[in-house]
C-alpha atoms as a PDB file:
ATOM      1  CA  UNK A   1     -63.313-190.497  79.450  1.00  0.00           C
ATOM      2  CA  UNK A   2     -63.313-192.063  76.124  1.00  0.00           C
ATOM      3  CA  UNK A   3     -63.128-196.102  74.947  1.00  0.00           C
ATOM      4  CA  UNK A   4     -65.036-198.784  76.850  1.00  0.00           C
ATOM      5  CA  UNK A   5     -62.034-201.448  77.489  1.00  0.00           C
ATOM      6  CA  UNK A   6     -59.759-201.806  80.452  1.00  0.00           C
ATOM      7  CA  UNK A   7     -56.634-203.547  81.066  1.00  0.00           C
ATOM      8  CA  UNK A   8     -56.293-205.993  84.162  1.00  0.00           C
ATOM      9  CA  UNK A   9     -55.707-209.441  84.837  1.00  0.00           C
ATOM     10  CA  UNK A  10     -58.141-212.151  83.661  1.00  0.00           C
ATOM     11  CA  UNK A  11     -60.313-213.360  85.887  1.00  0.00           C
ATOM     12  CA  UNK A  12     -59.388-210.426  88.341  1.00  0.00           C
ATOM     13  CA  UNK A  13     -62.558-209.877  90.652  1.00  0.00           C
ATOM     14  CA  UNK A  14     -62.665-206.151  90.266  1.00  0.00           C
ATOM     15  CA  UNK A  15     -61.254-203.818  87.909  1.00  0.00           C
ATOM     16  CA  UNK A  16     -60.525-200.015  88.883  1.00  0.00           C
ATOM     17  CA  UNK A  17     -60.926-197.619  85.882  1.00  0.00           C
ATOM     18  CA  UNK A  18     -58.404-194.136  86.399  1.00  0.00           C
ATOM     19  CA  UNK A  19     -59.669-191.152  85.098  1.00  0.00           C
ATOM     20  CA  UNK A  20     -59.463-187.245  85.585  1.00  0.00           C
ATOM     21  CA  UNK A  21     -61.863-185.871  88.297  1.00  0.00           C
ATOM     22  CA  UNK A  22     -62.530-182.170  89.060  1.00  0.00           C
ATOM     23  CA  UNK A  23     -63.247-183.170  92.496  1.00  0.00           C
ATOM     24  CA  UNK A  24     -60.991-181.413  95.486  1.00  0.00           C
ATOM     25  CA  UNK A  25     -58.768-183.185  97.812  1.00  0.00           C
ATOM     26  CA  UNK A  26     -58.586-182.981 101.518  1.00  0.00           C
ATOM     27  CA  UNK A  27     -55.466-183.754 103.218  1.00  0.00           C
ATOM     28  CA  UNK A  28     -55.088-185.686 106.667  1.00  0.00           C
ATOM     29  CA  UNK A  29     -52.321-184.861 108.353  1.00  0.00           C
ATOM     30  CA  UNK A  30     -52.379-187.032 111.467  1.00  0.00           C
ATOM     31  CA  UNK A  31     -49.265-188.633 113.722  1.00  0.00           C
ATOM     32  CA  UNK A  32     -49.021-191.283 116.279  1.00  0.00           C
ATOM     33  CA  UNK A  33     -45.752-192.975 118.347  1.00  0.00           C
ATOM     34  CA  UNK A  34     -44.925-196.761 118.203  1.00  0.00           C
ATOM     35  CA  UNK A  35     -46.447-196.423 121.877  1.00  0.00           C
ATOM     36  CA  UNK A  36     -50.011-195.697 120.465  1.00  0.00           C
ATOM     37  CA  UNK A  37     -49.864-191.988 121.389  1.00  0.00           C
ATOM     38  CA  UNK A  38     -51.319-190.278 118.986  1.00  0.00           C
ATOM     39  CA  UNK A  39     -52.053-186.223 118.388  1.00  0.00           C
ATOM     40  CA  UNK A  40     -54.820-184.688 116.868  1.00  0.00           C
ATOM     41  CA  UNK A  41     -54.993-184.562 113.255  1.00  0.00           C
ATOM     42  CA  UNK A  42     -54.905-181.831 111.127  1.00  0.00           C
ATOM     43  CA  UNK A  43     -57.090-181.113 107.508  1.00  0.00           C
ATOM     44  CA  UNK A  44     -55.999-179.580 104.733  1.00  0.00           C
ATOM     45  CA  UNK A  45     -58.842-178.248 103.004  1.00  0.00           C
ATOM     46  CA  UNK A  46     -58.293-176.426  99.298  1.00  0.00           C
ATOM     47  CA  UNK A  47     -58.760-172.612  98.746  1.00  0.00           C
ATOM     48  CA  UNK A  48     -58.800-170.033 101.339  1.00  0.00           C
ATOM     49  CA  UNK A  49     -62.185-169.922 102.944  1.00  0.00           C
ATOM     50  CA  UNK A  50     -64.951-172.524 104.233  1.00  0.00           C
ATOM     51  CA  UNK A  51     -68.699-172.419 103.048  1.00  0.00           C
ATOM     52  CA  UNK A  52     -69.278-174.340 105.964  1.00  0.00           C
ATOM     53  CA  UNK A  53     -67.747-175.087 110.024  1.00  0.00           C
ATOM     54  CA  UNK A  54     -65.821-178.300 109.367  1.00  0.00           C
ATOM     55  CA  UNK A  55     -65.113-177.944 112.742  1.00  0.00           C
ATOM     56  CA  UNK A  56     -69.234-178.902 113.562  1.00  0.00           C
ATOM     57  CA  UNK A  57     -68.140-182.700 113.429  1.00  0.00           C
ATOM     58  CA  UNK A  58     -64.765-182.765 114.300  1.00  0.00           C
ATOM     59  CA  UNK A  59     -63.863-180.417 116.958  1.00  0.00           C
ATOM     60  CA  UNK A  60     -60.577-181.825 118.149  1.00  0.00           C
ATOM     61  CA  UNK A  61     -59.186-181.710 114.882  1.00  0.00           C
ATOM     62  CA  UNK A  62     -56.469-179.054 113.803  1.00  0.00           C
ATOM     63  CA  UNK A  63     -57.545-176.667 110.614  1.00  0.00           C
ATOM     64  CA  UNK A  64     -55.414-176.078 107.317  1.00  0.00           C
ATOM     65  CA  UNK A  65     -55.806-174.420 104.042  1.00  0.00           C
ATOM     66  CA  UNK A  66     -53.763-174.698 101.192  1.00  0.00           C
ATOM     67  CA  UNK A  67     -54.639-173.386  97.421  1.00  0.00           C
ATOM     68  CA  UNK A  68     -55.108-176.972  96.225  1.00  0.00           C
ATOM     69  CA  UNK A  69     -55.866-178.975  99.570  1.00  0.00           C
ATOM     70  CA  UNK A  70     -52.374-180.594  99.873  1.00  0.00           C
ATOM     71  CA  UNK A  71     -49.385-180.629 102.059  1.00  0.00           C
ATOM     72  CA  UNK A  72     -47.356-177.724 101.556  1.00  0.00           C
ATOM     73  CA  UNK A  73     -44.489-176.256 103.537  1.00  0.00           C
ATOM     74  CA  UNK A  74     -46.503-173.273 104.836  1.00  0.00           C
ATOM     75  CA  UNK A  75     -49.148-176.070 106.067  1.00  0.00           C
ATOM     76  CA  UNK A  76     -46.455-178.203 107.344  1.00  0.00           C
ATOM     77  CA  UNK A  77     -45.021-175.364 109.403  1.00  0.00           C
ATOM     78  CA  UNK A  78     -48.586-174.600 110.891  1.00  0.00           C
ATOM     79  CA  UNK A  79     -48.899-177.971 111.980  1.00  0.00           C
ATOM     80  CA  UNK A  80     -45.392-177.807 113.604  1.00  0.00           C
ATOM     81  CA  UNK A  81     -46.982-175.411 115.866  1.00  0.00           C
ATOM     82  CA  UNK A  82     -50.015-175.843 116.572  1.00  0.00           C
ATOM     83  CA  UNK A  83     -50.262-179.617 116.713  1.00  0.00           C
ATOM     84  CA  UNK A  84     -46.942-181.102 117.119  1.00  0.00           C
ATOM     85  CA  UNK A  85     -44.795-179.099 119.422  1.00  0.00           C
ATOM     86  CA  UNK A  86     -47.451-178.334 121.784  1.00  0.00           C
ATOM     87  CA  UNK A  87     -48.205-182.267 121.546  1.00  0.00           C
ATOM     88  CA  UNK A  88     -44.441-183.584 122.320  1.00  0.00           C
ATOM     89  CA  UNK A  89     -44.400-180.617 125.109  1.00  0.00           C
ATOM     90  CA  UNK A  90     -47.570-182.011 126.564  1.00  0.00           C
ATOM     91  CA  UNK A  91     -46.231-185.831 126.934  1.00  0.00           C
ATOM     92  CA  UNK A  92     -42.350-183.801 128.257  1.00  0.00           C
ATOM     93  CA  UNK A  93     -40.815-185.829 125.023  1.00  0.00           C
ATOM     94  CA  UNK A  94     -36.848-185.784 125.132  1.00  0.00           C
ATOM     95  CA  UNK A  95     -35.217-183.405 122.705  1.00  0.00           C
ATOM     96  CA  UNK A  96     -34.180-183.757 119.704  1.00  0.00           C
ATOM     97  CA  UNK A  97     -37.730-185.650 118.526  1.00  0.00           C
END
């Protein structure tokens, strides 16, 4: 990041600087009803295989992988089955949800 000045309102308490990171992104997908019921989320984690068990402190969680760490369709669909439709089933949701 280049320059040293930052535009913001005067006398604004704090002032957030936006820059380019090469750190990854992890995606929460996670779902709940207006009645509180929630399921268990799903992360996205990037690339295609763990260095370590993210499952050691988060066991109920759901597990996805996508090439940059994001949403994607094939991630969507995964969740779809594994977490949602098993979820609704569980609570005997009326069709169409």
């Amino acid at each position: 990041m280049k320059g040293n000045k930052v535009v913001g309102f005067k006398g604004a308490p704090v002032m957030y600087h936006y820059g380019n990171s090469d750190k990854t992104h992890i995606t929460v997908m996670a779902a709940c009803s207006a009645a509180a019921h929630y399921l268990p989320p799903m992360m996205i984690f990037p690339g295609k295989r763990f260095k370590f068990n993210p499952h050691e402190s988060f066991e109920e969680a759901a597990l996805g992988r996508s090439e940059t760490g994001w949403m994607d369709s094939e991630v969507l669909c995964q969740w779809l089955e594994i977490v949602f439709i098993p979820g609704v089933e569980a609570r005997n949701v009326k069709k169409p949800v």
